[in-house]
C-alpha atoms as a PDB file:
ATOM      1  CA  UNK A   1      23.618  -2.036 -19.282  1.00  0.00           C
ATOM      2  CA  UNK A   2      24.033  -5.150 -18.175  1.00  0.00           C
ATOM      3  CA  UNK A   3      23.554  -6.513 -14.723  1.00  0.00           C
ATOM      4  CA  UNK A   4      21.052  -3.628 -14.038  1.00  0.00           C
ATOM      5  CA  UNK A   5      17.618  -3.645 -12.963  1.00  0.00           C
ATOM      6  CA  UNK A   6      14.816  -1.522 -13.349  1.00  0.00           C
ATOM      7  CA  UNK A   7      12.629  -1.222 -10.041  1.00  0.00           C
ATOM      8  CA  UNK A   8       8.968  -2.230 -10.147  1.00  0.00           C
ATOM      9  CA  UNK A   9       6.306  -1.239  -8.139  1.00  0.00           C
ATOM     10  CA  UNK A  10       3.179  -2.814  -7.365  1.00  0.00           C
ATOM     11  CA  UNK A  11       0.463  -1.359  -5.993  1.00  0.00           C
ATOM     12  CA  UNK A  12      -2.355  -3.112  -3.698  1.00  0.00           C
ATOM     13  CA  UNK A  13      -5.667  -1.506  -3.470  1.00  0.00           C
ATOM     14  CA  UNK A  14      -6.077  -1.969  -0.216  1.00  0.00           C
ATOM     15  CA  UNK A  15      -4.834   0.310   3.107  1.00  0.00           C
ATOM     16  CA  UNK A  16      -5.227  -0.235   6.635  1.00  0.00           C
ATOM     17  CA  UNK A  17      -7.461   2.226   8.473  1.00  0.00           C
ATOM     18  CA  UNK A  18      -8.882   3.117  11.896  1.00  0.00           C
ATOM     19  CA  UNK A  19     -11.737   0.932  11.573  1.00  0.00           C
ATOM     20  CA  UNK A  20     -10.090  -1.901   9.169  1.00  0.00           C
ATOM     21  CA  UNK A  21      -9.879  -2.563   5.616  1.00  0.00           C
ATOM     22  CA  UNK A  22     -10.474   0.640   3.469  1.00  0.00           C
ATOM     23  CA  UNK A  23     -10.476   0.453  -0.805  1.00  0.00           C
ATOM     24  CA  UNK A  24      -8.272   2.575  -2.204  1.00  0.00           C
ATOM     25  CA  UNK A  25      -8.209   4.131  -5.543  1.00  0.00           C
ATOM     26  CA  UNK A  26      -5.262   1.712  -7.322  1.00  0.00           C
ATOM     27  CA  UNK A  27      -5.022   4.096  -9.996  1.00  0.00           C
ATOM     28  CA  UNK A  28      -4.672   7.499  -8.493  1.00  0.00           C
ATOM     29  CA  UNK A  29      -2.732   5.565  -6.567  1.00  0.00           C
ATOM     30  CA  UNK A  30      -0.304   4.305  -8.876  1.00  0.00           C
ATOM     31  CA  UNK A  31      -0.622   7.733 -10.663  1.00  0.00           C
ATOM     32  CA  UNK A  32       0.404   9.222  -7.867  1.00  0.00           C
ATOM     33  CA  UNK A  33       3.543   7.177  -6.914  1.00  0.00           C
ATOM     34  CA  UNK A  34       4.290   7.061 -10.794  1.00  0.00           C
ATOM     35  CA  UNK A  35       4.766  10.799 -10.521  1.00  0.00           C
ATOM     36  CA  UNK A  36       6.320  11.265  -7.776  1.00  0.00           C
ATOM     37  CA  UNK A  37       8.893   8.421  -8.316  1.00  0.00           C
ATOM     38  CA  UNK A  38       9.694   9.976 -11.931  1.00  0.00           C
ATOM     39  CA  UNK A  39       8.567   6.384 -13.080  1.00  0.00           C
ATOM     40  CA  UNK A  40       9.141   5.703 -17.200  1.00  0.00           C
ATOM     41  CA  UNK A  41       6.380   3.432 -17.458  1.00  0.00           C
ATOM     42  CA  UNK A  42       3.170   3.142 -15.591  1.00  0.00           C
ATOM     43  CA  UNK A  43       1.077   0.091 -16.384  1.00  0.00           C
ATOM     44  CA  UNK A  44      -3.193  -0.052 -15.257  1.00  0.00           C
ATOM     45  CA  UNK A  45      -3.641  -3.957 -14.494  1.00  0.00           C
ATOM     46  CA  UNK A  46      -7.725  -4.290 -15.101  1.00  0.00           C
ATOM     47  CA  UNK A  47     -10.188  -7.000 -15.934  1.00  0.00           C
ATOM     48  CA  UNK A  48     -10.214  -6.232 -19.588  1.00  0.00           C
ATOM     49  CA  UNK A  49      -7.618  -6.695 -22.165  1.00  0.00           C
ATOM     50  CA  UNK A  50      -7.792  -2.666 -22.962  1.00  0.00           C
ATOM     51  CA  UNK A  51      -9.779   0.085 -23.110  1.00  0.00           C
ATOM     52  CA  UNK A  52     -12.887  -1.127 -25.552  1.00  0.00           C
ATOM     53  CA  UNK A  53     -15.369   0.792 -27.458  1.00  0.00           C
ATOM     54  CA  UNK A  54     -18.565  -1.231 -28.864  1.00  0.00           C
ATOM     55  CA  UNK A  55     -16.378  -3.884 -27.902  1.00  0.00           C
ATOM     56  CA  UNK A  56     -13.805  -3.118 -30.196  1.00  0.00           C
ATOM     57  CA  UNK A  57     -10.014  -2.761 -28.931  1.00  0.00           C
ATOM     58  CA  UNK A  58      -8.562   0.869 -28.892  1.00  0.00           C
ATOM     59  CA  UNK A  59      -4.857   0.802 -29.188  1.00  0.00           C
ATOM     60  CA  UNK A  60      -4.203   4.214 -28.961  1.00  0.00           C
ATOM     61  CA  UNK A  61      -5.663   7.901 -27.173  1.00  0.00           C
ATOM     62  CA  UNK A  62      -5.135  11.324 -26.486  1.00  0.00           C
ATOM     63  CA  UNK A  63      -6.821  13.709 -24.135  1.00  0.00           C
ATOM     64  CA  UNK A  64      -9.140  14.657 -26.529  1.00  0.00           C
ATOM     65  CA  UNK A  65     -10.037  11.617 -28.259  1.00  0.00           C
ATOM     66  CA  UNK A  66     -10.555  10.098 -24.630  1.00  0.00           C
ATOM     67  CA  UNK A  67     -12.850  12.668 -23.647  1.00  0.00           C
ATOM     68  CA  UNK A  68     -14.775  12.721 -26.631  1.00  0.00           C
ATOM     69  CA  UNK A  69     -15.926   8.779 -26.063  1.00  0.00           C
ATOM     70  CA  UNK A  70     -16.903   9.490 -22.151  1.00  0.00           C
ATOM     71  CA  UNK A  71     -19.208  12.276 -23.504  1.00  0.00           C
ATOM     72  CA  UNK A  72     -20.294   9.829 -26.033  1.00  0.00           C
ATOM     73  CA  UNK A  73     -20.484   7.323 -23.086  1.00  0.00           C
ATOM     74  CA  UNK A  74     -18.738   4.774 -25.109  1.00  0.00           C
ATOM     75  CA  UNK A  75     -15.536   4.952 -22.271  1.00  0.00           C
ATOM     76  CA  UNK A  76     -18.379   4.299 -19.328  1.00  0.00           C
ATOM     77  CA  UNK A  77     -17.388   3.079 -15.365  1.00  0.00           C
ATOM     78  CA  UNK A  78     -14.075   2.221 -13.699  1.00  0.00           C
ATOM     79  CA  UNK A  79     -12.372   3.370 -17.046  1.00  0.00           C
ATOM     80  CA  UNK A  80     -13.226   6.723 -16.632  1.00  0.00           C
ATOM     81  CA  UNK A  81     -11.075   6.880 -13.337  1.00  0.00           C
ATOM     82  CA  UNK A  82      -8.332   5.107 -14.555  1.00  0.00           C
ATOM     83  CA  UNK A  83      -8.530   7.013 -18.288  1.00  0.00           C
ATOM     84  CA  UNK A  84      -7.858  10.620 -16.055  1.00  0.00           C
ATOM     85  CA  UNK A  85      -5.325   8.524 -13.848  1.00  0.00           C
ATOM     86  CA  UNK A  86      -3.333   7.535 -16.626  1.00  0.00           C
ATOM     87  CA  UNK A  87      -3.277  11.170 -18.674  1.00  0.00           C
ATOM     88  CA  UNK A  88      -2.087  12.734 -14.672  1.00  0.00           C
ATOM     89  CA  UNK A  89       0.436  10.927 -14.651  1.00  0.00           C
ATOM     90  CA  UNK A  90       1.620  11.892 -19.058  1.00  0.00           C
ATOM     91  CA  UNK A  91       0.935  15.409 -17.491  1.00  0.00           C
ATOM     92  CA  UNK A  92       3.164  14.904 -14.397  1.00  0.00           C
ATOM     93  CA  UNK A  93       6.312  13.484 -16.910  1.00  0.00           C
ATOM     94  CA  UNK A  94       5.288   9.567 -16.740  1.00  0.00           C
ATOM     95  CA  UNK A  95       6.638   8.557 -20.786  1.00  0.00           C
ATOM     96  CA  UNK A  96       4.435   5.488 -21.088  1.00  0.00           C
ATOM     97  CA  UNK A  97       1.243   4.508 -20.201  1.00  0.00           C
ATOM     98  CA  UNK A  98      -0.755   0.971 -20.791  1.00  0.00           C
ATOM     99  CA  UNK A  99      -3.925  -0.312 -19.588  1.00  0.00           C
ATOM    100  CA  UNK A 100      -4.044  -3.485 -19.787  1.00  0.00           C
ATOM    101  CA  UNK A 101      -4.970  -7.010 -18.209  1.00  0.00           C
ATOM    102  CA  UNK A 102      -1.999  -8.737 -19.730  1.00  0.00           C
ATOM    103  CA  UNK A 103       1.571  -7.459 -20.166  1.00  0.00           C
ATOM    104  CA  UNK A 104       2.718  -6.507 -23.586  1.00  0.00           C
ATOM    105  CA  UNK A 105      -0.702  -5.574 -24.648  1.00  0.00           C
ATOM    106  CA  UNK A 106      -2.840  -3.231 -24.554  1.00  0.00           C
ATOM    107  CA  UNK A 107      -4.394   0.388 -24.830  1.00  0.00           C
ATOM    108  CA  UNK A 108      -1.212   2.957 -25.185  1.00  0.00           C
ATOM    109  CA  UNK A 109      -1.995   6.412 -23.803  1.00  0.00           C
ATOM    110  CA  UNK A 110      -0.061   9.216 -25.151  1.00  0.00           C
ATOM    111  CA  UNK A 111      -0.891  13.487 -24.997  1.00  0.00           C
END
């Protein structure tokens, strides 16, 4: 349709609190606005290109497949949060997930 725009939101990890500053969880943050905004597309920004195993690129995961690297504790750190972010919000009716530090690329999430 032409002429029409698809919002995007951006989420800061930051919030303002009684004391100052406070970090917030950008994931289950975005997760959380993803799903309750009946967003398409939810896309993790991070400091990696993807989710990596042995330093090798994953391009896709399910639930299971996810899981079964953290046991392994190949999937180790912030990607655990951001791994059971991203399958809330396929649970909660978000289409499309990527993780990702550069649009277009990236790990695709699907259940």
């Amino acid at each position: 349709m032409q002429g029409y725009h698809h919002p995007i939101l951006l989420v800061n990890s930051l919030a303002s609190g009684p004391n100052g500053l406070l970090n917030v969880n950008a994931d289950s943050a975005a997760q959380a606005l993803a799903t309750v905004t009946s967003a398409d597309q939810l896309i993790l920004l991070t400091d990696v290109p993807c989710v990596l195993v042995n330093e090798e690129v994953v391009t896709a995961l399910n639930p299971l497949s996810a899981n079964q690297l953290i046991d392994q504790n190949l999937i180790t750190a912030g990607m655990v949060p951001k791994l059971q972010a991203a399958f809330s919000a396929l649970h909660h009716g978000v289409h499309k997930i990527t993780i990702t530090n550069r649009l277009g690329q990236g790990t695709k999430l699907e259940l």
